[in-house]
Protein backbone atom coordinates (compact mmCIF):
# COMPACT_ATOMS: atom_id res chain seq x y z
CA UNK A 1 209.21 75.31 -42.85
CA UNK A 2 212.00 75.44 -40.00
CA UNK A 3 213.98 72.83 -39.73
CA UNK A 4 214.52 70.88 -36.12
CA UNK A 5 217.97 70.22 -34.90
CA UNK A 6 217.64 66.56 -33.54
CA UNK A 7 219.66 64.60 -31.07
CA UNK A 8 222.74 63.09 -31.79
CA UNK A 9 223.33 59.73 -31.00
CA UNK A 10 225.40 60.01 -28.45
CA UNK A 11 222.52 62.15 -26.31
CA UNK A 12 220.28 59.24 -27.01
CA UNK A 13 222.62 56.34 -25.41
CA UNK A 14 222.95 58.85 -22.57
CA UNK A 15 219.76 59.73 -21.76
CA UNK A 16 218.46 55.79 -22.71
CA UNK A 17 221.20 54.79 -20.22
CA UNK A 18 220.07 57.74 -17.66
CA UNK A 19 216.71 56.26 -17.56
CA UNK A 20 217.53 52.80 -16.98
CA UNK A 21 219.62 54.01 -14.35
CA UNK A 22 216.05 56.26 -12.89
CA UNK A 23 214.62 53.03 -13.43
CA UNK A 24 216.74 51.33 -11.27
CA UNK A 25 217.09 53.94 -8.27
CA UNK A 26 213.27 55.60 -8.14
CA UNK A 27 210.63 54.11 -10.78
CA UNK A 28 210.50 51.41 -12.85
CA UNK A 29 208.02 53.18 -14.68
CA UNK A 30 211.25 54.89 -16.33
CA UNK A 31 212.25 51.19 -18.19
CA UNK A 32 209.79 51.88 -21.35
CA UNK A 33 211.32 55.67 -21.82
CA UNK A 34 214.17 54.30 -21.95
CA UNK A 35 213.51 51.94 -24.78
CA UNK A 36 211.52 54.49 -26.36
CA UNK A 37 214.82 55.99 -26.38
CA UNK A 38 216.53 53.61 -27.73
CA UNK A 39 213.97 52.80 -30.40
CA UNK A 40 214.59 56.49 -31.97
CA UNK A 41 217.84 55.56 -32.85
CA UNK A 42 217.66 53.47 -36.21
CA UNK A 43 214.77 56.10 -36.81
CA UNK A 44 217.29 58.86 -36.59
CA UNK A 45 220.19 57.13 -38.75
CA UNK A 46 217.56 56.55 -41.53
CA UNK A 47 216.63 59.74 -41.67
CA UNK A 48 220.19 61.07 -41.42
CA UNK A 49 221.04 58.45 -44.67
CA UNK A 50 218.26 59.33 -46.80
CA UNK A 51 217.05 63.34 -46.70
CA UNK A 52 213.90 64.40 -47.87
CA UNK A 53 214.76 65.40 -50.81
CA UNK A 54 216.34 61.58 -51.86
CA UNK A 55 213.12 59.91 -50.68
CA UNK A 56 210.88 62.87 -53.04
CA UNK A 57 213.12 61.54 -55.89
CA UNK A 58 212.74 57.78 -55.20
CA UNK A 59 208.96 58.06 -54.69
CA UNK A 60 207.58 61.43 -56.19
CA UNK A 61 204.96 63.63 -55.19
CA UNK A 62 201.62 61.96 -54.99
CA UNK A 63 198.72 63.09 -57.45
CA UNK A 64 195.21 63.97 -56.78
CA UNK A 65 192.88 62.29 -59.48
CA UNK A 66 189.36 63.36 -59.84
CA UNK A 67 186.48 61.36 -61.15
CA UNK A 68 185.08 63.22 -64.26
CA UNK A 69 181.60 63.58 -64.51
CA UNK A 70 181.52 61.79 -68.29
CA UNK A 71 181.69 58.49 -66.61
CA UNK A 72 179.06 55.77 -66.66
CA UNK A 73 176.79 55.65 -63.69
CA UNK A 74 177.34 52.54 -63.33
CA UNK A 75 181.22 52.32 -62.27
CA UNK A 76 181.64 51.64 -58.52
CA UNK A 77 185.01 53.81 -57.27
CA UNK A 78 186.37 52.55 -54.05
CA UNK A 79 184.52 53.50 -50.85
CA UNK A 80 181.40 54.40 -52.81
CA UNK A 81 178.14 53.40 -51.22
CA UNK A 82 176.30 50.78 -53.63
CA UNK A 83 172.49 50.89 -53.85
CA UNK A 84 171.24 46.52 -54.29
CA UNK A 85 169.01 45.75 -57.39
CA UNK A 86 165.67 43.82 -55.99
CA UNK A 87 165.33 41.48 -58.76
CA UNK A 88 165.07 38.27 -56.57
């Protein structure tokens, strides 16, 4: 997989600034990008603190189970559709 080159922080102050400043001359439509904009930014600097690989090593992979088929019947697995008894 390629990696992406992200934004440094810097860009983001700019261009959050930039679109207050839109805001403020043409649209205030451009407010919310700009706190989208700033809202990357803690996003960014986690990322940047822990890489992939640290959070693989903290967490692991994640593992597929399979129900076998030597099971009782009767065990309900999560999600499973449960036919009622009629003895009312």
């Amino acid at each position: 997989m390629k990696k992406i080159k992200l934004p440094s922080t810097t860009v983001l102050v700019l261009g959050g600034l930039g679109a207050f400043w839109l805001a403020h001359i043409a649209n205030p439509g451009f407010n919310p990008i700009g706190i989208m904009i700033f809202l990357l930014i803690p996003i960014l600097i986690f990322e940047m603190l822990y890489p992939d690989s640290e959070l693989d090593k903290l967490y692991g992979p994640a593992e597929l189970t399979i129900n076998s088929e030597t099971e009782d019947e009767n065990t309900v697995t999560a999600g499973e559709l449960v036919k009622e008894s009629a003895e009312s």
